[in-house]
PDB file of N, CA and C in Angstrom:
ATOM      1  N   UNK A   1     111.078  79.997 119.173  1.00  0.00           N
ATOM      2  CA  UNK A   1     111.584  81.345 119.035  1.00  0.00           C
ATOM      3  C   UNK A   1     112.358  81.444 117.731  1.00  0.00           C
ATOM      4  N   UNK A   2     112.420  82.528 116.736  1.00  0.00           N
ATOM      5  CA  UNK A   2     112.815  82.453 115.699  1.00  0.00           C
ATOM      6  C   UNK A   2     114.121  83.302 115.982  1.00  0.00           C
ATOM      7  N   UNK A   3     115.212  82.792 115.394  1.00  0.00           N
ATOM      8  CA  UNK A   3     116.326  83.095 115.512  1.00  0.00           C
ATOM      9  C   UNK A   3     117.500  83.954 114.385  1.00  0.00           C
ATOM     10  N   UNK A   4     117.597  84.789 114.880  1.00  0.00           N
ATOM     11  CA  UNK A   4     118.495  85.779 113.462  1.00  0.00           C
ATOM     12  C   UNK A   4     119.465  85.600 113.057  1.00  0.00           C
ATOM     13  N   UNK A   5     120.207  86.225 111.610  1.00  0.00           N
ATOM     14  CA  UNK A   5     121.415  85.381 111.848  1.00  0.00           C
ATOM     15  C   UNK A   5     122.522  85.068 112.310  1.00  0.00           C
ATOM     16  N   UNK A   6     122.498  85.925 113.578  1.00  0.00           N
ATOM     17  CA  UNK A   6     123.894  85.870 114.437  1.00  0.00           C
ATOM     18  C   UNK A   6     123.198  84.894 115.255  1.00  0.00           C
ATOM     19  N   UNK A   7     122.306  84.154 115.341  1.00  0.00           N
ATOM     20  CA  UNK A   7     121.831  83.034 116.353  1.00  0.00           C
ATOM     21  C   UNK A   7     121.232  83.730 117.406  1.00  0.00           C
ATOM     22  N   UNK A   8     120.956  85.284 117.670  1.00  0.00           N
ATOM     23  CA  UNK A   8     120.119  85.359 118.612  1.00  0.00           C
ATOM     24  C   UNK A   8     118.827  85.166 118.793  1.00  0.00           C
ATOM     25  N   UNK A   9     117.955  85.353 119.764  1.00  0.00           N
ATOM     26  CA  UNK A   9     116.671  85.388 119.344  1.00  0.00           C
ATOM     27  C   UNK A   9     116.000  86.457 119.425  1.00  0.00           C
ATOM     28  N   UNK A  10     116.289  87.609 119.534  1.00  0.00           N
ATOM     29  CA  UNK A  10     115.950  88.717 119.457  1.00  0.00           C
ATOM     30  C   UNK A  10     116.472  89.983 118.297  1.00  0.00           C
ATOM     31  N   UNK A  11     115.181  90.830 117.999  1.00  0.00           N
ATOM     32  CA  UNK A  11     116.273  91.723 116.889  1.00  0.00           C
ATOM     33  C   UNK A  11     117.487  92.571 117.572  1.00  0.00           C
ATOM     34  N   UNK A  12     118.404  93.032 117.182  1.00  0.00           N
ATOM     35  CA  UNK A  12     119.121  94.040 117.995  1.00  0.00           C
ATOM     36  C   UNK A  12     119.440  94.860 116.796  1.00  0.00           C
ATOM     37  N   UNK A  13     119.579  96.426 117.695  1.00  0.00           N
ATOM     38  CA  UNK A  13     120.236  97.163 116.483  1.00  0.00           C
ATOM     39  C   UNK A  13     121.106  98.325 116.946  1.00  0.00           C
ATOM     40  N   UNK A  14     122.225  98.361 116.912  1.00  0.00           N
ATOM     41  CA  UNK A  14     123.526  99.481 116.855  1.00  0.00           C
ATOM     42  C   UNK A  14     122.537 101.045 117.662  1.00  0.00           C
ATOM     43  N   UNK A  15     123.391 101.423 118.901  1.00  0.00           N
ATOM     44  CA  UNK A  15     123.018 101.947 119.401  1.00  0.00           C
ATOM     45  C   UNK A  15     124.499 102.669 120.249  1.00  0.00           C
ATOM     46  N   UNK A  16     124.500 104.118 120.309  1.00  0.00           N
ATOM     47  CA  UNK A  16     125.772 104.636 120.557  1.00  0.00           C
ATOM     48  C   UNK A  16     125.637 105.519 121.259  1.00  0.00           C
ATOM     49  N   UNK A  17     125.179 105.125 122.664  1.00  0.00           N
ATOM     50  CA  UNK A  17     124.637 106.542 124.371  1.00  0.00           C
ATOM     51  C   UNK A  17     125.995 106.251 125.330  1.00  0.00           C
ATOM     52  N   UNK A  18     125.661 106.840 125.881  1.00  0.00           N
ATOM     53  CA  UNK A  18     125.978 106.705 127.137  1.00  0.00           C
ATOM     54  C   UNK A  18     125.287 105.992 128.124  1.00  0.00           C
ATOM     55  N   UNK A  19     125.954 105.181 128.711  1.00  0.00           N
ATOM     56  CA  UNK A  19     124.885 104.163 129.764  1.00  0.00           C
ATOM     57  C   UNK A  19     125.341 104.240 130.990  1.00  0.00           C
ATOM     58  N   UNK A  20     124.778 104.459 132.528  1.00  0.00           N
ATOM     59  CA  UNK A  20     125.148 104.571 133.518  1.00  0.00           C
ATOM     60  C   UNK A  20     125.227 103.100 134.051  1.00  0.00           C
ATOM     61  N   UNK A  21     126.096 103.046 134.098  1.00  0.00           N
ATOM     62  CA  UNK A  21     126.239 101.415 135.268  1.00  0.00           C
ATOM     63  C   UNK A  21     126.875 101.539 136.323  1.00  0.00           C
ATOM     64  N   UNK A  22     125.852 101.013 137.173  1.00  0.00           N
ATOM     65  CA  UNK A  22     126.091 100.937 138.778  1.00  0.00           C
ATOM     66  C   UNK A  22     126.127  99.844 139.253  1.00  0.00           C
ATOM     67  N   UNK A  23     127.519  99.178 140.287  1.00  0.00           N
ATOM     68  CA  UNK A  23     127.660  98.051 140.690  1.00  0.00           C
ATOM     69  C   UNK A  23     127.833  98.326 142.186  1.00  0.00           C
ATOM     70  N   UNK A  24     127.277  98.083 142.526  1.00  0.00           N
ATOM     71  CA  UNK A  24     127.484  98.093 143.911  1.00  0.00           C
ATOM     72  C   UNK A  24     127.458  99.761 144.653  1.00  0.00           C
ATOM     73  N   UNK A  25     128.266 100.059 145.503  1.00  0.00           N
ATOM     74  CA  UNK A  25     128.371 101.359 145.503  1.00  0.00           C
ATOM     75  C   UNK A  25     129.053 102.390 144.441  1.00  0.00           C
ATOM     76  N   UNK A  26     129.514 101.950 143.307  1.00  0.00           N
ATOM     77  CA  UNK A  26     130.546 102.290 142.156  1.00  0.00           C
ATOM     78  C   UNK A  26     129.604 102.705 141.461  1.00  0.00           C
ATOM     79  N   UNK A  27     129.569 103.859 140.238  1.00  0.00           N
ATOM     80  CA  UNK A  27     128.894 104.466 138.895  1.00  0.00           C
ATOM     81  C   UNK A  27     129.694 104.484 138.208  1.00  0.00           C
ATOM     82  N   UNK A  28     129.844 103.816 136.570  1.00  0.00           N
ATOM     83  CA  UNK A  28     130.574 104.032 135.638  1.00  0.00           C
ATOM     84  C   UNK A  28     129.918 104.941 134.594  1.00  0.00           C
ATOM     85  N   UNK A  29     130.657 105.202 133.834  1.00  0.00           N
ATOM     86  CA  UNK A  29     129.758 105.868 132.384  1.00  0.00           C
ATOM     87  C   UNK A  29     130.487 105.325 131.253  1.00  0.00           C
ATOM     88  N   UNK A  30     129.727 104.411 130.409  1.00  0.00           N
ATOM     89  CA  UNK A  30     130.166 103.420 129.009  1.00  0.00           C
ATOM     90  C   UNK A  30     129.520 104.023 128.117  1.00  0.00           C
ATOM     91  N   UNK A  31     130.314 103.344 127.058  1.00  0.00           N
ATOM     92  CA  UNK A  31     129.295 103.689 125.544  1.00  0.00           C
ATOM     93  C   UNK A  31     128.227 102.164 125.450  1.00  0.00           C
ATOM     94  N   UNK A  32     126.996 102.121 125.029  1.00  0.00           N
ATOM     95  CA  UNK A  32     126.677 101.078 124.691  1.00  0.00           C
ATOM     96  C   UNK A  32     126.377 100.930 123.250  1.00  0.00           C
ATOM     97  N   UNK A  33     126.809  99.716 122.398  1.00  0.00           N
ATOM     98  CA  UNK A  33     127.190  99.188 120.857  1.00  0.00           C
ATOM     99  C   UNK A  33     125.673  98.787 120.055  1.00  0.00           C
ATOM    100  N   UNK A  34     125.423  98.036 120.619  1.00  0.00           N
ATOM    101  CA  UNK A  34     123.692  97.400 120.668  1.00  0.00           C
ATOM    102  C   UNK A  34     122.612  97.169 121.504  1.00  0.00           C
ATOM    103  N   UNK A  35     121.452  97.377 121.135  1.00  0.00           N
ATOM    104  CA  UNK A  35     120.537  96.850 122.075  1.00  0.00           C
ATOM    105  C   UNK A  35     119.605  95.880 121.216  1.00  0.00           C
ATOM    106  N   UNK A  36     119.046  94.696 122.224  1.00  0.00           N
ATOM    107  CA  UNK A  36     117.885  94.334 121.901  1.00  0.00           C
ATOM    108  C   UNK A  36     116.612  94.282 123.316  1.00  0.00           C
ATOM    109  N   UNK A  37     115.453  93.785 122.705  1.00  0.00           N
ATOM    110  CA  UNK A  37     114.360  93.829 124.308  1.00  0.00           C
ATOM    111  C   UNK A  37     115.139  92.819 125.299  1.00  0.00           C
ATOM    112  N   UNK A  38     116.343  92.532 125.241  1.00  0.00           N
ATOM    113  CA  UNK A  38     116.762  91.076 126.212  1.00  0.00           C
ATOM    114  C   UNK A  38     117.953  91.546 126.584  1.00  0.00           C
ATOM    115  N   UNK A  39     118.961  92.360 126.018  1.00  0.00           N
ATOM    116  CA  UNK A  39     120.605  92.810 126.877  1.00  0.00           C
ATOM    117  C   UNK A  39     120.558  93.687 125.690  1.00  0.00           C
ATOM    118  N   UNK A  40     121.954  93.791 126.273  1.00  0.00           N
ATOM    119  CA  UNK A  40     123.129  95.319 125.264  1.00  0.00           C
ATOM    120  C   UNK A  40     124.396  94.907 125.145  1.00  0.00           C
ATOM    121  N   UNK A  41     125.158  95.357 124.252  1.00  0.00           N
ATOM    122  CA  UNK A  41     126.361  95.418 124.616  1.00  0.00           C
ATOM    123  C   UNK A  41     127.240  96.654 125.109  1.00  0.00           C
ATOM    124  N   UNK A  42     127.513  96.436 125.941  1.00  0.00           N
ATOM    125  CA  UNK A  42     128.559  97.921 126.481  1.00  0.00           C
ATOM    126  C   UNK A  42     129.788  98.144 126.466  1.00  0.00           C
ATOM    127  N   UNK A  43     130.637  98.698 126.002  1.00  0.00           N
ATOM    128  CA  UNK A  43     132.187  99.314 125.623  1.00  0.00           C
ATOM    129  C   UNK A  43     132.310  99.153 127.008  1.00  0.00           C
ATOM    130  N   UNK A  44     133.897  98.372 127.383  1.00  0.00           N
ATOM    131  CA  UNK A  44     134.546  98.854 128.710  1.00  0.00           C
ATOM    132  C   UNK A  44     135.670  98.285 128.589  1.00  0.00           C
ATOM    133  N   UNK A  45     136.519  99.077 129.185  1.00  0.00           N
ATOM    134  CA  UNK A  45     138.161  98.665 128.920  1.00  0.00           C
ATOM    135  C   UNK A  45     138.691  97.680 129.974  1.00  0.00           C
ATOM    136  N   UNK A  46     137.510  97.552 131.341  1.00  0.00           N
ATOM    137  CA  UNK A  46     137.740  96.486 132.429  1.00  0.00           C
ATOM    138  C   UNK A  46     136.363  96.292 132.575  1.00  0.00           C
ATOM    139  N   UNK A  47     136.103  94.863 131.699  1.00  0.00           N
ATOM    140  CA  UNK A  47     134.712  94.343 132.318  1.00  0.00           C
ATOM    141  C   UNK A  47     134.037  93.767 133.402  1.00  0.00           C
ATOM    142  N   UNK A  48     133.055  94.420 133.782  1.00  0.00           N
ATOM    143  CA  UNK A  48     132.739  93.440 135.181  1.00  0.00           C
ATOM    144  C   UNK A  48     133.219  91.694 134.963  1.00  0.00           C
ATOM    145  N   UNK A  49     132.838  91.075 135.970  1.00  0.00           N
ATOM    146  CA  UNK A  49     133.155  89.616 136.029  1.00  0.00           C
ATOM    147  C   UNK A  49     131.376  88.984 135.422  1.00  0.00           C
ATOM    148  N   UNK A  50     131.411  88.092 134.274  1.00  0.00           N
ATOM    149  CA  UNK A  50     130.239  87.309 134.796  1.00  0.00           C
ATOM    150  C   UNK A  50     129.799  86.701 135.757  1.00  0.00           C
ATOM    151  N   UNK A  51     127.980  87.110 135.441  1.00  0.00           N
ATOM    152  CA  UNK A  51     127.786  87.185 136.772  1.00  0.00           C
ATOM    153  C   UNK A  51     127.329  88.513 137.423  1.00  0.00           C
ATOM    154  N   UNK A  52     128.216  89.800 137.156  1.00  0.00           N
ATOM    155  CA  UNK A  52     127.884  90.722 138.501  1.00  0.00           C
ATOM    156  C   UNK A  52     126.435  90.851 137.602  1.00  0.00           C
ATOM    157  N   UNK A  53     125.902  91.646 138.710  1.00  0.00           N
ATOM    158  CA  UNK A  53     124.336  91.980 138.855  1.00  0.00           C
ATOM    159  C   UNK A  53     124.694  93.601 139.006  1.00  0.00           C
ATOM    160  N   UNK A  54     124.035  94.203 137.961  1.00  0.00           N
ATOM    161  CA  UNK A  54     124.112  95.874 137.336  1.00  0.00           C
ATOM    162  C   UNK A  54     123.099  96.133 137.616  1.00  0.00           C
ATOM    163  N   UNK A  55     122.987  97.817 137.598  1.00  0.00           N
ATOM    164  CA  UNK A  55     121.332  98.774 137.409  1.00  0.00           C
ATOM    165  C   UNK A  55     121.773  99.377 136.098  1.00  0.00           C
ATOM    166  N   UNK A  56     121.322  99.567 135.359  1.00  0.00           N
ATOM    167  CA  UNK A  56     121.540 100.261 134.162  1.00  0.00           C
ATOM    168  C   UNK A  56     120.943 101.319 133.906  1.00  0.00           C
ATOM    169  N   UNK A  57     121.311 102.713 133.305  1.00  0.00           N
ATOM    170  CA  UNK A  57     120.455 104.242 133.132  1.00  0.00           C
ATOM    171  C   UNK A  57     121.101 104.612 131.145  1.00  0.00           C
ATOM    172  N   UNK A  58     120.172 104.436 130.477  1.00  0.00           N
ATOM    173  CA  UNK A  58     120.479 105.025 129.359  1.00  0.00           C
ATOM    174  C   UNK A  58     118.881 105.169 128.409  1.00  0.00           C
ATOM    175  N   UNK A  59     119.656 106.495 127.893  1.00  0.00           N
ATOM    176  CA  UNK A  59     118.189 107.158 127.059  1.00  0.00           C
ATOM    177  C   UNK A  59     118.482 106.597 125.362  1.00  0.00           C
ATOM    178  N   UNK A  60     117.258 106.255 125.255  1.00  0.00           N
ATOM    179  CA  UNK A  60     116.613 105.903 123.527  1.00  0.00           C
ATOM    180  C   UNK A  60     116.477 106.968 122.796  1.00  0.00           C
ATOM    181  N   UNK A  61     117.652 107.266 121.895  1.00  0.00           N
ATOM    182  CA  UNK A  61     117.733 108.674 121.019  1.00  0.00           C
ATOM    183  C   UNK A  61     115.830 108.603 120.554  1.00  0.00           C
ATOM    184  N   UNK A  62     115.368 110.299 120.632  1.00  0.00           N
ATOM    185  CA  UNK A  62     113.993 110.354 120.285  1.00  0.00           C
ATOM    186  C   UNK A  62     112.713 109.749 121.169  1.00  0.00           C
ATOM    187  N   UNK A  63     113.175 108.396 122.042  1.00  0.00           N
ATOM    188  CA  UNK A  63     111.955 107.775 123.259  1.00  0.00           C
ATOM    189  C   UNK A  63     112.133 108.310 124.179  1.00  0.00           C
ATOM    190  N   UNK A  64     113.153 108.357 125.062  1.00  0.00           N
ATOM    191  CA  UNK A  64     113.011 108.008 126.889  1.00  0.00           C
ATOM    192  C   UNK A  64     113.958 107.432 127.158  1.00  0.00           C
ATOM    193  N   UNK A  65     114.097 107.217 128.561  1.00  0.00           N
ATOM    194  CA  UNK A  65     115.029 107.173 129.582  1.00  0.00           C
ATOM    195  C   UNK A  65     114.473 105.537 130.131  1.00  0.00           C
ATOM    196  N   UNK A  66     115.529 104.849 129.640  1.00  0.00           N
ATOM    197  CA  UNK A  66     115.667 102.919 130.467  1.00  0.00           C
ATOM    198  C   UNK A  66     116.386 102.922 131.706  1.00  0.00           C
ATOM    199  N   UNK A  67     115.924 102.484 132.646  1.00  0.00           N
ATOM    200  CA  UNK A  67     116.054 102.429 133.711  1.00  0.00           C
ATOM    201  C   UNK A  67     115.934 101.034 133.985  1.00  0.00           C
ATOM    202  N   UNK A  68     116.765  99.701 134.398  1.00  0.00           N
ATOM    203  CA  UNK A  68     116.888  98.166 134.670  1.00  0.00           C
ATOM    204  C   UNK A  68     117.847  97.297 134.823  1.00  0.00           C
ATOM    205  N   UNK A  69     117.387  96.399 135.969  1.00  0.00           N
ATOM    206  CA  UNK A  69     118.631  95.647 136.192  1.00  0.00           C
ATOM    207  C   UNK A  69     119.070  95.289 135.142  1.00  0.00           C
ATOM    208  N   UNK A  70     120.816  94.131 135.448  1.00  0.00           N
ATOM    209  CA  UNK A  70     120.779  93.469 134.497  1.00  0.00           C
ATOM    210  C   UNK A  70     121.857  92.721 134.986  1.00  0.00           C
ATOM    211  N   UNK A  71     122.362  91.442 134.377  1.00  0.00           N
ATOM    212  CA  UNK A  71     123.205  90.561 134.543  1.00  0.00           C
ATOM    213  C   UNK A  71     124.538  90.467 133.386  1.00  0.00           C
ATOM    214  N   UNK A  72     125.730  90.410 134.034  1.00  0.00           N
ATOM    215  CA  UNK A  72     126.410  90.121 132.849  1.00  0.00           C
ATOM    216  C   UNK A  72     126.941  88.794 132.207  1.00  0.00           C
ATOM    217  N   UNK A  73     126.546  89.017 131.130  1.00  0.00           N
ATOM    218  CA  UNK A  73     126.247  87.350 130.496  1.00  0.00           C
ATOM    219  C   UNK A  73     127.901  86.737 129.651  1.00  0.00           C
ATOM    220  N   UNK A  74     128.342  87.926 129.330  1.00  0.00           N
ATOM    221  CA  UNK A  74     129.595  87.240 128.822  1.00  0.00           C
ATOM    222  C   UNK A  74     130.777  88.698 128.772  1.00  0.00           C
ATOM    223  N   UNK A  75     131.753  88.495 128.242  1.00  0.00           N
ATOM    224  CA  UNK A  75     133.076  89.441 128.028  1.00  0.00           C
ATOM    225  C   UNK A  75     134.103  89.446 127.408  1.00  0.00           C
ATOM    226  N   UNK A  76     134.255  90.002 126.905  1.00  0.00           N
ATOM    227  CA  UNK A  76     135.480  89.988 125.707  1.00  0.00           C
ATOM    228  C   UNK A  76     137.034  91.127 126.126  1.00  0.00           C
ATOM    229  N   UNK A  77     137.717  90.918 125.384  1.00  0.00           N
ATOM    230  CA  UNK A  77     139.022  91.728 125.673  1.00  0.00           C
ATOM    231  C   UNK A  77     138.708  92.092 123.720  1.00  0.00           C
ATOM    232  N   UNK A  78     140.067  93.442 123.686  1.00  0.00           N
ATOM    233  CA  UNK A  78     140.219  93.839 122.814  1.00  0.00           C
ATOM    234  C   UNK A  78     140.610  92.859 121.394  1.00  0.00           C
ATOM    235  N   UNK A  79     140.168  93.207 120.290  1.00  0.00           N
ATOM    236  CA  UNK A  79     140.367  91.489 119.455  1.00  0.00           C
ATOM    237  C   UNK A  79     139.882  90.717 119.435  1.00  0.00           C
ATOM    238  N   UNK A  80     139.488  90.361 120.394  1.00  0.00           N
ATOM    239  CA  UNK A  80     138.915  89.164 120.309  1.00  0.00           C
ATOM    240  C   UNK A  80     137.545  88.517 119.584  1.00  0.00           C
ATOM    241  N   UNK A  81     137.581  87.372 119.076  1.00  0.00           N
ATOM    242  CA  UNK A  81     136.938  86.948 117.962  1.00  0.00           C
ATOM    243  C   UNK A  81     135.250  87.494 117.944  1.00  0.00           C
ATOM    244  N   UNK A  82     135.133  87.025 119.258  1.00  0.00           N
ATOM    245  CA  UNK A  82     133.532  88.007 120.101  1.00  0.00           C
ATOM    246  C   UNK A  82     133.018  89.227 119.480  1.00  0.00           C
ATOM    247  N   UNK A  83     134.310  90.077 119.583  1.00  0.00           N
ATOM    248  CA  UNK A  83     134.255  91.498 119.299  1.00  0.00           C
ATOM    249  C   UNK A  83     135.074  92.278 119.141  1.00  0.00           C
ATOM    250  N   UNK A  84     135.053  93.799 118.264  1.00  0.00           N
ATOM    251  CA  UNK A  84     136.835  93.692 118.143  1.00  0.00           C
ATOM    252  C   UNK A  84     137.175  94.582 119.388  1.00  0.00           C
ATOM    253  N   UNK A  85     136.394  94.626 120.342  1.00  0.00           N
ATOM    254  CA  UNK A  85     136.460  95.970 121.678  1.00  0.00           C
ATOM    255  C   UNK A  85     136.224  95.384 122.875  1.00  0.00           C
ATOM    256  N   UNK A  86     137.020  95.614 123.772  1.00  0.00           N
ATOM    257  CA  UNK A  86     136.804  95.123 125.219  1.00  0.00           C
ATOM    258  C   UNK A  86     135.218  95.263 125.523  1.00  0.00           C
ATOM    259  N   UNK A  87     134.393  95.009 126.285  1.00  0.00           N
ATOM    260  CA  UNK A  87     133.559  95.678 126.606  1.00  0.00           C
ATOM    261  C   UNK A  87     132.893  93.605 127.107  1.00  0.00           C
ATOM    262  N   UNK A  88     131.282  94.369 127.529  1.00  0.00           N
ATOM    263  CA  UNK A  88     130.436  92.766 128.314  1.00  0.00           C
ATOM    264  C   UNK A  88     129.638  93.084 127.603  1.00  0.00           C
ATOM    265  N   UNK A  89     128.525  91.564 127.231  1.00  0.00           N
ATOM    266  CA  UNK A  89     127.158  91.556 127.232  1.00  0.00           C
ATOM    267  C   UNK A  89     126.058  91.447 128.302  1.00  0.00           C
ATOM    268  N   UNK A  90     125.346  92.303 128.858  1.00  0.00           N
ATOM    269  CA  UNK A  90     124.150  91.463 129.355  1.00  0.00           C
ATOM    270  C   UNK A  90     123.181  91.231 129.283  1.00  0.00           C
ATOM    271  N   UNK A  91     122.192  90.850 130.426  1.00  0.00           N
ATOM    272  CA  UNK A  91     120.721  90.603 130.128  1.00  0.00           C
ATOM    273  C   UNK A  91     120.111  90.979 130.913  1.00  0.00           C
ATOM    274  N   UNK A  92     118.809  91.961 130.431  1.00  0.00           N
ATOM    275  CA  UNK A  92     118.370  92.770 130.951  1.00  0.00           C
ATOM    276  C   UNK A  92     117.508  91.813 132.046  1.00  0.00           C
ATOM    277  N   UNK A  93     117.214  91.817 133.532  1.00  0.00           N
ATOM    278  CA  UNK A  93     116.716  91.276 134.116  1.00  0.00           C
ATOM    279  C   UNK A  93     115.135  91.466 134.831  1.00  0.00           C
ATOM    280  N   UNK A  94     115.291  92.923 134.716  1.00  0.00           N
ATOM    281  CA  UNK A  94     114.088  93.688 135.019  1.00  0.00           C
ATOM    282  C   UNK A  94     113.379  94.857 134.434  1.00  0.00           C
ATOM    283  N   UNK A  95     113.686  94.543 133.171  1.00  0.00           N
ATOM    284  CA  UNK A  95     112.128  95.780 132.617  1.00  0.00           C
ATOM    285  C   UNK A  95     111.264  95.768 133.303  1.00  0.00           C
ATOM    286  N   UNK A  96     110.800  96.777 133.309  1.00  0.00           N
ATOM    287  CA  UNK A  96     109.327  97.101 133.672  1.00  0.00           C
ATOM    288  C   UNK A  96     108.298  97.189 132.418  1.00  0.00           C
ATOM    289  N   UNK A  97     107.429  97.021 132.256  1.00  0.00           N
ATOM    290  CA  UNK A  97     106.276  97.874 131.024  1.00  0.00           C
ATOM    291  C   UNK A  97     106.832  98.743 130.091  1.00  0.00           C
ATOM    292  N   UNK A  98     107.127  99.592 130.818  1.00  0.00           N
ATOM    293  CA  UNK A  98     106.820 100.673 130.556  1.00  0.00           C
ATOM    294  C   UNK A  98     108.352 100.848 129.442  1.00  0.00           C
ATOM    295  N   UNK A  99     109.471 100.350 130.247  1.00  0.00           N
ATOM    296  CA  UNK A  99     111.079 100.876 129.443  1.00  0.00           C
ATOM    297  C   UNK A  99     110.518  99.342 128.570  1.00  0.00           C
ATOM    298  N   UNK A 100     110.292  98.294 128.513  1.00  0.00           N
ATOM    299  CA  UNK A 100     109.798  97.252 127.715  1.00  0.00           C
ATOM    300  C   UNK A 100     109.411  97.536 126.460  1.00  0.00           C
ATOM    301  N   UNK A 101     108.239  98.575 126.591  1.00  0.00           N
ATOM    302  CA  UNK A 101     107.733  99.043 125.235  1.00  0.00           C
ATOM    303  C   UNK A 101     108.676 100.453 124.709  1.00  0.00           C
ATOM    304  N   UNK A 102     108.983 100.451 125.620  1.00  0.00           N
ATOM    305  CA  UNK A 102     110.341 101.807 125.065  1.00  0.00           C
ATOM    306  C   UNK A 102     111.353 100.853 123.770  1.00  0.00           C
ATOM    307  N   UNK A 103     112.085 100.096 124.476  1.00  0.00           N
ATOM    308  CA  UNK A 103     112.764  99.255 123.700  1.00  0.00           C
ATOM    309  C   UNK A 103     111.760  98.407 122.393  1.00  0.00           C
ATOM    310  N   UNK A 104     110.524  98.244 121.906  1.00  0.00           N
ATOM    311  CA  UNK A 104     110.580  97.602 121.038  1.00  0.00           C
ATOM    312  C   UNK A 104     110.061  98.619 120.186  1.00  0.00           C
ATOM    313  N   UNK A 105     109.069 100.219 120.674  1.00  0.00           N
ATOM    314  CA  UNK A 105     108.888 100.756 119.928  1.00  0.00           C
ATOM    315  C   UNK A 105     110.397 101.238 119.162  1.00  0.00           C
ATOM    316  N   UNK A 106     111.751 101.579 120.039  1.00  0.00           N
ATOM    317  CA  UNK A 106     112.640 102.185 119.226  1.00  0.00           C
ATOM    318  C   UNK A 106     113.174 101.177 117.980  1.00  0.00           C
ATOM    319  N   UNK A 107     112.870  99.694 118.673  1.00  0.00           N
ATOM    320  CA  UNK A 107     113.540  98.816 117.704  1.00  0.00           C
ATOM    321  C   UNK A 107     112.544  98.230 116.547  1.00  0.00           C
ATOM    322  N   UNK A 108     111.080  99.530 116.490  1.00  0.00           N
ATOM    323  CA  UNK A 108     110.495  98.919 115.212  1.00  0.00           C
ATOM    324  C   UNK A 108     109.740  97.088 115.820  1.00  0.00           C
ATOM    325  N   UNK A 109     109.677  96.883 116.457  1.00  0.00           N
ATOM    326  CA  UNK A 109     109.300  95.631 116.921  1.00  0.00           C
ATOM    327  C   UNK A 109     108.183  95.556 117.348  1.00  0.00           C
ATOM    328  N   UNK A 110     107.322  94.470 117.671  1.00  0.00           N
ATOM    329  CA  UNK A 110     105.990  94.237 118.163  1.00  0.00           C
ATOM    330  C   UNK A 110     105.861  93.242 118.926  1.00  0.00           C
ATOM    331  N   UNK A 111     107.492  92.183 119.088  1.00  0.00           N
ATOM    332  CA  UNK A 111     107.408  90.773 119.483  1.00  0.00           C
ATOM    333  C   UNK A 111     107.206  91.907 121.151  1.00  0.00           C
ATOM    334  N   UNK A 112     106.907  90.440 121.937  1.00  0.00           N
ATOM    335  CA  UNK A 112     106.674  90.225 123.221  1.00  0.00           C
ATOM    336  C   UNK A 112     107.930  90.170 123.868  1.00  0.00           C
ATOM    337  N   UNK A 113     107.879  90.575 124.864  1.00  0.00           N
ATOM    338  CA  UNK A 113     109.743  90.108 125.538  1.00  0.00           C
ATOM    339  C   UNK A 113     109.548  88.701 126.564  1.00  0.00           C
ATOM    340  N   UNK A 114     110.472  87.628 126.565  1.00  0.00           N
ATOM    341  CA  UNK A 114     110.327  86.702 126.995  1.00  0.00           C
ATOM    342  C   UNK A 114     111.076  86.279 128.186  1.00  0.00           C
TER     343      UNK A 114
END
């Protein structure tokens, strides 16, 4: 897998919606920072715990509407070296097709999601 230079392996690129996250019986509404075909990052002033297991709802300025689980993979507080904004990363767990090719047509991409 070829790797960029923040060490991920996916492209990501700056992205500024609104994202619905649902944990359990709870709905929040975040900003999300980035996306790539594999997670996001999402603004939040109290991050879930790694670990929780999300549904996620946010639209691709100009595509469509993503609809998919997801896991949260890490978390930061304000400052911190991570990031300079509270907020989590995760990983998307369940695309479907269909929001799959949503995400690489918006991101200009052609790779495969892995």
């Amino acid at each position: 897998m070829n790797r960029n230079r923040s060490g991920r392996g996916t492209k990501r690129k700056r992205l500024f919606v609104e994202v619905q996250v649902r944990e359990s019986a709870e709905v929040f509404i975040y900003k999300a920072r980035n996306v790539s075909v594999g997670g996001m990052f999402i603004d939040a002033p109290v991050p879930p715990d790694e670990g929780t297991c999300l549904t996620l709802m946010f639209r691709l300025p100009g595509i469509g509407r993503v609809e998919c689980a997801a896991t949260v993979r890490w978390t930061t507080s304000a400052g911190a070296a991570r990031a300079p904004h509270p907020g989590f990363g995760v990983a998307f767990d369940g695309l479907d097709s269909r929001s799959g090719e949503l995400l690489r047509t918006w991101l200009g991409s052609d790779e495969a999601m892995t």
